[in-house]
N, C-alpha and C. Protein backbone atom coordinates (compact mmCIF):
# COMPACT_ATOMS: atom_id res chain seq x y z
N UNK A 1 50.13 9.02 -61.61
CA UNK A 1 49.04 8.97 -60.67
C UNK A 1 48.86 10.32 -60.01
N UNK A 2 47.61 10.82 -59.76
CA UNK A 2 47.63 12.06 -58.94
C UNK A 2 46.59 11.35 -57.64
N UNK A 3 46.92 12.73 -56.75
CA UNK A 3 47.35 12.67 -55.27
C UNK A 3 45.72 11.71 -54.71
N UNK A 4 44.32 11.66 -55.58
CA UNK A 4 43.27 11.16 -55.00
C UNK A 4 43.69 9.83 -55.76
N UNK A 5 44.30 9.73 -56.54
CA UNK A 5 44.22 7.78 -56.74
C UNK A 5 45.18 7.60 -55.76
N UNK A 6 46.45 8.05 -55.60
CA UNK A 6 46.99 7.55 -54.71
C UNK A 6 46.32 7.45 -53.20
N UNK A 7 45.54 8.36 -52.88
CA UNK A 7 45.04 8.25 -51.16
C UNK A 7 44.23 7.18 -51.46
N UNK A 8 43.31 6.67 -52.62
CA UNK A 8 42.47 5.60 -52.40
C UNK A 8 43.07 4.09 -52.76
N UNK A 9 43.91 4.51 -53.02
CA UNK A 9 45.24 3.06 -53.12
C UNK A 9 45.90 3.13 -52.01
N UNK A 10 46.11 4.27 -51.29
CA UNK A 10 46.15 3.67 -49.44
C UNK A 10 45.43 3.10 -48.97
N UNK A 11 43.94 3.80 -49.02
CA UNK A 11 42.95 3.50 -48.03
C UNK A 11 42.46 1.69 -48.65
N UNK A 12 42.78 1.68 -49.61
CA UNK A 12 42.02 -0.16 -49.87
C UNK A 12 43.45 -0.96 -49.50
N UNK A 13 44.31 -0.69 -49.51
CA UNK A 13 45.62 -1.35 -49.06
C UNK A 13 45.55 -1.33 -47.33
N UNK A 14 45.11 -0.25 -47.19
CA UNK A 14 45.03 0.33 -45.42
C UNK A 14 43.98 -1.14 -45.06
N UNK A 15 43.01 -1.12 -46.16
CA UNK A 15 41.26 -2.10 -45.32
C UNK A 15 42.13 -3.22 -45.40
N UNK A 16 42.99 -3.94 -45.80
CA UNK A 16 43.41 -5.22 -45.95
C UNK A 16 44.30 -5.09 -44.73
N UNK A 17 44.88 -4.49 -43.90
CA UNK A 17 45.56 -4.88 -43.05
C UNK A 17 44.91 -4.43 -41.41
N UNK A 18 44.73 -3.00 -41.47
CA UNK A 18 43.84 -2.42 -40.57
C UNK A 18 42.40 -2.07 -40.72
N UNK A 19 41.50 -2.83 -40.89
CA UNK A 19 40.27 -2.18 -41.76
C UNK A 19 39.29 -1.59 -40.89
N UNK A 20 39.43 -1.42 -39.62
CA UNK A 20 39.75 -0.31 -38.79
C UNK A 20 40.25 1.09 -38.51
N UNK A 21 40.91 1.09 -39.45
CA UNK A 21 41.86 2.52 -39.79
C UNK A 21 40.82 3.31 -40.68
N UNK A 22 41.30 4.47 -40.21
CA UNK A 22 40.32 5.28 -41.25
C UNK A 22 41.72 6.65 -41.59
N UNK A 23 42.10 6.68 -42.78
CA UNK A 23 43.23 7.52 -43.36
C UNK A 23 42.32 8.80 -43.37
N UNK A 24 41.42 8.98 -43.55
CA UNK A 24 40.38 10.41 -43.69
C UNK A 24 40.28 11.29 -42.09
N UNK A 25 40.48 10.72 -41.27
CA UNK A 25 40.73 11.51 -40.20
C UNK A 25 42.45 12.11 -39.44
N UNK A 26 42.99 11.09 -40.33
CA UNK A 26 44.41 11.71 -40.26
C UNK A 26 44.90 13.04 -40.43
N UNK A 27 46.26 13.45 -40.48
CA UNK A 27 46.57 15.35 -40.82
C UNK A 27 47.62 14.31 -41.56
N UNK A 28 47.48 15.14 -42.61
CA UNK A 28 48.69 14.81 -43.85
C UNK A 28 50.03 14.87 -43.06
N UNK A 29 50.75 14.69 -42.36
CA UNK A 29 52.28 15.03 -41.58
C UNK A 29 51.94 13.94 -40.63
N UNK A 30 50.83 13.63 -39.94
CA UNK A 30 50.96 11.94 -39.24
C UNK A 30 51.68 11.01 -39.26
N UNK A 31 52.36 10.07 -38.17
CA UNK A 31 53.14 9.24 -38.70
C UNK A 31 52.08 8.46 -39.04
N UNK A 32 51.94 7.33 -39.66
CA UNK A 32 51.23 6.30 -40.20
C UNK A 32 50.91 5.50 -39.13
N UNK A 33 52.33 4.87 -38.95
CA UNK A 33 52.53 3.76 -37.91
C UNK A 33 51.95 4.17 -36.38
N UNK A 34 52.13 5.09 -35.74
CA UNK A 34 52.21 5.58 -34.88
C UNK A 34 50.18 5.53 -34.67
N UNK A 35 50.10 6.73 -35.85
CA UNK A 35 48.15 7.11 -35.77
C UNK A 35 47.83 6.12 -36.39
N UNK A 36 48.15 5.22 -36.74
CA UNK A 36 47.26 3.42 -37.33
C UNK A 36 47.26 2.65 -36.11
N UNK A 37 48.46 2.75 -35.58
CA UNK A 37 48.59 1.67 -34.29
C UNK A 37 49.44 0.23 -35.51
N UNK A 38 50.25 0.26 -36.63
CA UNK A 38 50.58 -0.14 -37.16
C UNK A 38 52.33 -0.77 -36.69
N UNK A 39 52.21 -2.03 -36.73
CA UNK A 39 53.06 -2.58 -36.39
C UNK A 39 54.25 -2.96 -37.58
N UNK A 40 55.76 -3.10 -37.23
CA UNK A 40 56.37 -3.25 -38.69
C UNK A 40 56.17 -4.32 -39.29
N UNK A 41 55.49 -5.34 -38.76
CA UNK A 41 54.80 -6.08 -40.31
C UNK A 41 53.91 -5.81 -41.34
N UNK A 42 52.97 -5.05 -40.25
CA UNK A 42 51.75 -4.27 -40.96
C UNK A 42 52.57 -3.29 -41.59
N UNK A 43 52.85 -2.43 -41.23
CA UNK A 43 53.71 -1.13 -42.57
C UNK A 43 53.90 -2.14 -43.36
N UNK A 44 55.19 -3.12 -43.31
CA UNK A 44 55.86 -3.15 -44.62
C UNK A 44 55.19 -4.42 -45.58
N UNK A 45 53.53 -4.54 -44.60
CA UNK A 45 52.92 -5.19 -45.92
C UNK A 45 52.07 -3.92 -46.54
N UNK A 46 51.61 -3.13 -45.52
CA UNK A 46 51.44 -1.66 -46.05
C UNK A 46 52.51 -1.08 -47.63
N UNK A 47 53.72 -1.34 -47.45
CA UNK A 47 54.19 -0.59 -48.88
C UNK A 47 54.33 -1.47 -49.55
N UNK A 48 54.58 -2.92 -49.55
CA UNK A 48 54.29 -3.71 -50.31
C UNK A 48 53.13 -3.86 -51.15
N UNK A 49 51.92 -3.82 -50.68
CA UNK A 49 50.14 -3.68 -51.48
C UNK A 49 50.26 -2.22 -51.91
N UNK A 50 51.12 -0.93 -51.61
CA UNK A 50 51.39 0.25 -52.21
C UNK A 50 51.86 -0.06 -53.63
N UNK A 51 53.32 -0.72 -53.52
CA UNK A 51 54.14 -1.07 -54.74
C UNK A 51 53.18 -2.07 -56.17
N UNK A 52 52.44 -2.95 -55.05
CA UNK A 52 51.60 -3.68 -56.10
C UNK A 52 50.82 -3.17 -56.95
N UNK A 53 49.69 -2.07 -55.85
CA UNK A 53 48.61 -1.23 -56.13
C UNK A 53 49.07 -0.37 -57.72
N UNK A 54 50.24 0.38 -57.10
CA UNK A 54 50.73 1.82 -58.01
C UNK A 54 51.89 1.20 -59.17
N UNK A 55 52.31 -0.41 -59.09
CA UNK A 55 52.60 -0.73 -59.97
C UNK A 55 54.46 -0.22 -60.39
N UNK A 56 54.63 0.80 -59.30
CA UNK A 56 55.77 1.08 -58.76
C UNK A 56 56.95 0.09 -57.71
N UNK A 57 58.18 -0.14 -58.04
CA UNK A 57 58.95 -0.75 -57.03
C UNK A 57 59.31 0.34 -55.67
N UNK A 58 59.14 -0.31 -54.72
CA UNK A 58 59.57 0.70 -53.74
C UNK A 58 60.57 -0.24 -53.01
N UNK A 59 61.99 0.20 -53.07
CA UNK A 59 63.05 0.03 -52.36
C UNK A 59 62.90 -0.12 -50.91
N UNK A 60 63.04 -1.37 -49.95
CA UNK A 60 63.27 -1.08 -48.43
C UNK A 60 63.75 0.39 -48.17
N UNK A 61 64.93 0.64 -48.59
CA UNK A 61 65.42 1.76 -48.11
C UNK A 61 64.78 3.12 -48.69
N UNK A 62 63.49 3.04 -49.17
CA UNK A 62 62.71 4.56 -49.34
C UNK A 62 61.63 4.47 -47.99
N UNK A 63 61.23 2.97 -47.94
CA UNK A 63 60.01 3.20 -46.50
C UNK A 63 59.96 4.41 -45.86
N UNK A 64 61.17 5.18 -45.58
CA UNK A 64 60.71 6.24 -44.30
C UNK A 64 60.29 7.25 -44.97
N UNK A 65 60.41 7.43 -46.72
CA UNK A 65 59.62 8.35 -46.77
C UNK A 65 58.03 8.00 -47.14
N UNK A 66 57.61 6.84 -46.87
CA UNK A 66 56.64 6.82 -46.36
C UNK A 66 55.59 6.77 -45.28
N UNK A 67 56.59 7.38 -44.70
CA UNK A 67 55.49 7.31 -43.03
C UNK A 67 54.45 8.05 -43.06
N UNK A 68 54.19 9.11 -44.13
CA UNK A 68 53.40 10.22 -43.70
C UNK A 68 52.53 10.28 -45.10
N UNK A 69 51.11 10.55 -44.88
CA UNK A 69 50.31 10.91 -46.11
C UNK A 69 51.02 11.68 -47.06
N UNK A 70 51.97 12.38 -46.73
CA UNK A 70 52.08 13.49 -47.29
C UNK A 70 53.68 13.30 -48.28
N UNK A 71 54.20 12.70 -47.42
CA UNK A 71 55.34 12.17 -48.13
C UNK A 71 54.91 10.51 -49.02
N UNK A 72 54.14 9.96 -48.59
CA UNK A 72 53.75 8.93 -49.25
C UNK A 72 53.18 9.14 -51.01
N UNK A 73 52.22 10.40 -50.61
CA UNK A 73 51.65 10.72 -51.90
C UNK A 73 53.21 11.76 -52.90
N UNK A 74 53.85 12.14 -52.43
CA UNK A 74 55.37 13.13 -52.85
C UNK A 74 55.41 11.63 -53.82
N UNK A 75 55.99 10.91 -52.86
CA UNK A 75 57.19 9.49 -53.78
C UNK A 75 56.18 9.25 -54.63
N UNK A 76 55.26 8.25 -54.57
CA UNK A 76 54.25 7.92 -55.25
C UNK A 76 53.80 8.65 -56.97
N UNK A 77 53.76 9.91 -56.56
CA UNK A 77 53.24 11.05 -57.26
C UNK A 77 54.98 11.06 -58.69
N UNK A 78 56.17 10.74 -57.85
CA UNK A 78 57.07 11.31 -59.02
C UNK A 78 57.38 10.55 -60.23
């Protein structure tokens, strides 16, 4: 996957939980949670619809490197 399928496999994963959120006004280094107003259910249905989306398993214990656009698209991307 490169880095624009992955941001638009955030942003339709993002409309299902916050569809309110807008990922396009973010700075790539943002926490997620923090600039979403995202609560830990919301994240971790957030990387869950990630894992589904990208067809990738994502381990509980990688979440923190997804807090950030920027590290989200890193994991995603390898």
């Amino acid at each position: 996957m490169n880095e624009q399928e992955i941001r638009r496999i955030a942003a339709d994963v993002l409309a299902g939980i916050a569809p309110e959120a807008d990922l396009s006004t973010l700075g790539d280094d943002a926490d997620l949670r923090e600039a979403l107003d995202l609560d830990s259910m919301d994240f971790l249905n957030f990387v869950i619809g990630l894992g589904q989306r990208s067809g990738q398993d994502i381990p509980e214990a990688d979440t923190p490197r997804l807090h950030t656009m920027r590290g989200l698209v890193a994991y995603l991307s390898r």
